[in-house]
Protein backbone atom coordinates (compact mmCIF):
# COMPACT_ATOMS: atom_id res chain seq x y z
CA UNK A 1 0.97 23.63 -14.18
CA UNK A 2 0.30 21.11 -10.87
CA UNK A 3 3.04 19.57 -8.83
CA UNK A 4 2.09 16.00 -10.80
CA UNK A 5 2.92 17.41 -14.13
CA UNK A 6 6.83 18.99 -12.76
CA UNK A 7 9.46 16.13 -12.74
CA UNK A 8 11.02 16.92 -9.90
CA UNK A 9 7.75 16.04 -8.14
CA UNK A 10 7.14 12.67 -10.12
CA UNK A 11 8.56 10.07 -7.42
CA UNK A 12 6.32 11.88 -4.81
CA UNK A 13 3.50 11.20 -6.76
CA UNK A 14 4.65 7.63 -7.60
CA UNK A 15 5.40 6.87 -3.84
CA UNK A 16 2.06 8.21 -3.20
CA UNK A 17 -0.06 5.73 -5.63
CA UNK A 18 2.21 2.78 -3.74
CA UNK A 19 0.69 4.23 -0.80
CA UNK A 20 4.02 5.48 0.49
CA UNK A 21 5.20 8.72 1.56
CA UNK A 22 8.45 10.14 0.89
CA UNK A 23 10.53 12.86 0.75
CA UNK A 24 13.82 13.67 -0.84
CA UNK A 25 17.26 13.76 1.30
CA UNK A 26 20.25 14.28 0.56
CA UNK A 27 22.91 11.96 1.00
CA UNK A 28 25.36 14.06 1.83
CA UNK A 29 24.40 15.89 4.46
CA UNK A 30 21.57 13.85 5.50
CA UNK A 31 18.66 16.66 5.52
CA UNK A 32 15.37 16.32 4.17
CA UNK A 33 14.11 19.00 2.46
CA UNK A 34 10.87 20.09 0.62
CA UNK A 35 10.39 21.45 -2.19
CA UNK A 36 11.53 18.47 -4.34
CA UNK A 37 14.57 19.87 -5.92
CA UNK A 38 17.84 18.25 -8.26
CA UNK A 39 20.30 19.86 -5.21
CA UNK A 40 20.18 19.78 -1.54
CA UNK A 41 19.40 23.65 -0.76
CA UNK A 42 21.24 23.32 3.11
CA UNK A 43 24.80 21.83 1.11
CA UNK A 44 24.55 21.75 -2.79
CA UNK A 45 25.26 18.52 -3.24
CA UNK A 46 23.49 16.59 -6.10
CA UNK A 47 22.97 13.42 -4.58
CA UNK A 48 19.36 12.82 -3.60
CA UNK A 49 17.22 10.05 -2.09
CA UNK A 50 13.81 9.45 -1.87
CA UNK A 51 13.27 8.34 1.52
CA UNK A 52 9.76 6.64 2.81
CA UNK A 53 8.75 8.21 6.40
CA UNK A 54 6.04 6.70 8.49
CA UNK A 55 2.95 8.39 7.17
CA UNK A 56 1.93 10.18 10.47
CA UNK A 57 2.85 13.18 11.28
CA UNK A 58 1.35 16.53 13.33
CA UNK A 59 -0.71 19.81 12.27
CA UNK A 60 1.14 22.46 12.22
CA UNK A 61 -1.26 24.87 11.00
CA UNK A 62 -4.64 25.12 8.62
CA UNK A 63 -7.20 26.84 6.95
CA UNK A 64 -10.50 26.55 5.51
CA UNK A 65 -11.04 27.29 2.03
CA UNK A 66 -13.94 28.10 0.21
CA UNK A 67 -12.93 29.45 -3.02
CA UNK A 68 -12.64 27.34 -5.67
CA UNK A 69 -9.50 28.33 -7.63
CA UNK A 70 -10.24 25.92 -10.00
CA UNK A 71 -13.36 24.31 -11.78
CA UNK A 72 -12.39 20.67 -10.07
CA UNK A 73 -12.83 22.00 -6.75
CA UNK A 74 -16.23 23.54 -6.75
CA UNK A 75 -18.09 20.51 -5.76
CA UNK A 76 -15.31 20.12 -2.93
CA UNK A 77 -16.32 23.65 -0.81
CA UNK A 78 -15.62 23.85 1.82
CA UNK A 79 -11.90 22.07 2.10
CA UNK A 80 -9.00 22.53 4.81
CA UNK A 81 -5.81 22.29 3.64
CA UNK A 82 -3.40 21.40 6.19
CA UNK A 83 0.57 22.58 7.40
CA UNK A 84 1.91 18.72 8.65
CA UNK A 85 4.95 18.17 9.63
CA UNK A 86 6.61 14.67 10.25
CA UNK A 87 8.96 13.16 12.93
CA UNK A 88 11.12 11.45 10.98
CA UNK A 89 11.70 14.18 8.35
CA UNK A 90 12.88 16.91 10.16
CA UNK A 91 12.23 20.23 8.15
CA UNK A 92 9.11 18.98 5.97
CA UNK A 93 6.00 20.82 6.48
CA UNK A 94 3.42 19.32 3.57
CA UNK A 95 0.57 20.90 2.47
CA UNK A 96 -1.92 19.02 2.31
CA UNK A 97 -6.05 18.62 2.81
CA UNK A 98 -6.83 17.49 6.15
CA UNK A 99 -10.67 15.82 6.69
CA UNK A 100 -12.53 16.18 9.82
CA UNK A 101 -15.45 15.96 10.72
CA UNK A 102 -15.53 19.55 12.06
CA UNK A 103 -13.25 22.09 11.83
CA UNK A 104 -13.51 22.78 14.96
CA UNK A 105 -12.38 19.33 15.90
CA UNK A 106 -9.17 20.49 14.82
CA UNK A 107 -5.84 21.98 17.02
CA UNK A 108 -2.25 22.75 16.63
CA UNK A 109 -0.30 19.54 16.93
CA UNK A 110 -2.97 17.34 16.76
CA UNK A 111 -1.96 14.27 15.38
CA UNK A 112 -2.61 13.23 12.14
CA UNK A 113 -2.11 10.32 9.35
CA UNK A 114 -2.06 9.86 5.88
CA UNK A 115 -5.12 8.24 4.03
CA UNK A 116 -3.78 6.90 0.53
CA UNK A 117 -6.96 7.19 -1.42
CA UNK A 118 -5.96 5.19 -5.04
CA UNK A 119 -6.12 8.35 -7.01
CA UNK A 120 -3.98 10.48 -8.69
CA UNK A 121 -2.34 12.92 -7.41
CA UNK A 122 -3.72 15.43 -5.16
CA UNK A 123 -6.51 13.15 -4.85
CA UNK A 124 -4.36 10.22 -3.95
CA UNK A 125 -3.62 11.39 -0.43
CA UNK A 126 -5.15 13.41 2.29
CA UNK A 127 -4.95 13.84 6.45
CA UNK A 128 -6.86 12.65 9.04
CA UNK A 129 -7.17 12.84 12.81
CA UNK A 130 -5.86 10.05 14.84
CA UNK A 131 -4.62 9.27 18.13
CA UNK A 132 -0.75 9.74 18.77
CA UNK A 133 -0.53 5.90 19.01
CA UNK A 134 -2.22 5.07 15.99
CA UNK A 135 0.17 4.09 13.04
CA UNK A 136 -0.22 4.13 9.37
CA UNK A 137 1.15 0.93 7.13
CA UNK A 138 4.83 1.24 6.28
CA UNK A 139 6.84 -1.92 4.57
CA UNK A 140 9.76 -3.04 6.30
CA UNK A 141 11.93 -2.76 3.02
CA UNK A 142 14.86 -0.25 2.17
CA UNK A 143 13.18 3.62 3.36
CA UNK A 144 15.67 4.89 0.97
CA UNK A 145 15.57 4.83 -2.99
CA UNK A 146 18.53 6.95 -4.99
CA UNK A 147 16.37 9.03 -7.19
CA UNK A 148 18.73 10.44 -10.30
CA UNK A 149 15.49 10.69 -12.85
């Protein structure tokens, strides 16, 4: 099973196809927290938002695969899949892939930002370098959606 066929994962995936990112918070204690999950795992509490971030963020970590795991990937190898993590979601470190033009072009707290491809899925958003000024396309609506689906 992929994370676009669990439901708790669904509104990720939808934010992601609007070319948003989000990640669930609760409302109670204000945390974010990763994986998406129907309770806040720092309180309990069962009220949870889906909150948009700006879609830049830092590498925390990486590495370079090149084993496909699954038939979709071979034509892929080699791939890095990234560690990000994001200033304004404290706690969230994504997995996700990360393209550069050379791996070693990459370093621990480089910046990064989010490239909304159109597809589905996995293959609806990957990393790439960018300078720590750069910034990625956020609307200026609500951050915050109640998610009880």
């Amino acid at each position: 099973m992929t994370d676009e066929q669990i439901p708790e994962f669904a509104p990720f995936w939808r934010n992601v196809a609007e070319r948003r990112l989000c990640f669930p918070r609760c409302e109670a204690c204000g945390r974010f927290h990763w994986y998406p999950l129907t309770r806040c795992p720092h309180c309990f509490a069962a009220d949870i938002e889906w909150c948009a971030v700006e879609p830049r963020g830092t590498l925390y970590s990486w590495t370079v695969v090149r084993h496909a795991f699954a038939p979709t990937f071979v034509d892929r190898l080699p791939y890095v899949v990234g560690l990000i993590e994001f200033p304004d979601a404290p706690g969230i470190r994504l997995v996700s892939e990360v393209r550069a033009a050379s791996t070693d072009a990459l370093w621990i707290l480089m910046p990064v930002r989010a490239v909304f491809a159109g597809g589905s899925g996995a293959d609806g958003l990957h990393f790439i370098p960018t300078t720590p000024n750069e910034r990625g396309s956020q609307d200026d609506g609500d951050p915050c959606v109640s998610s009880v689906q």
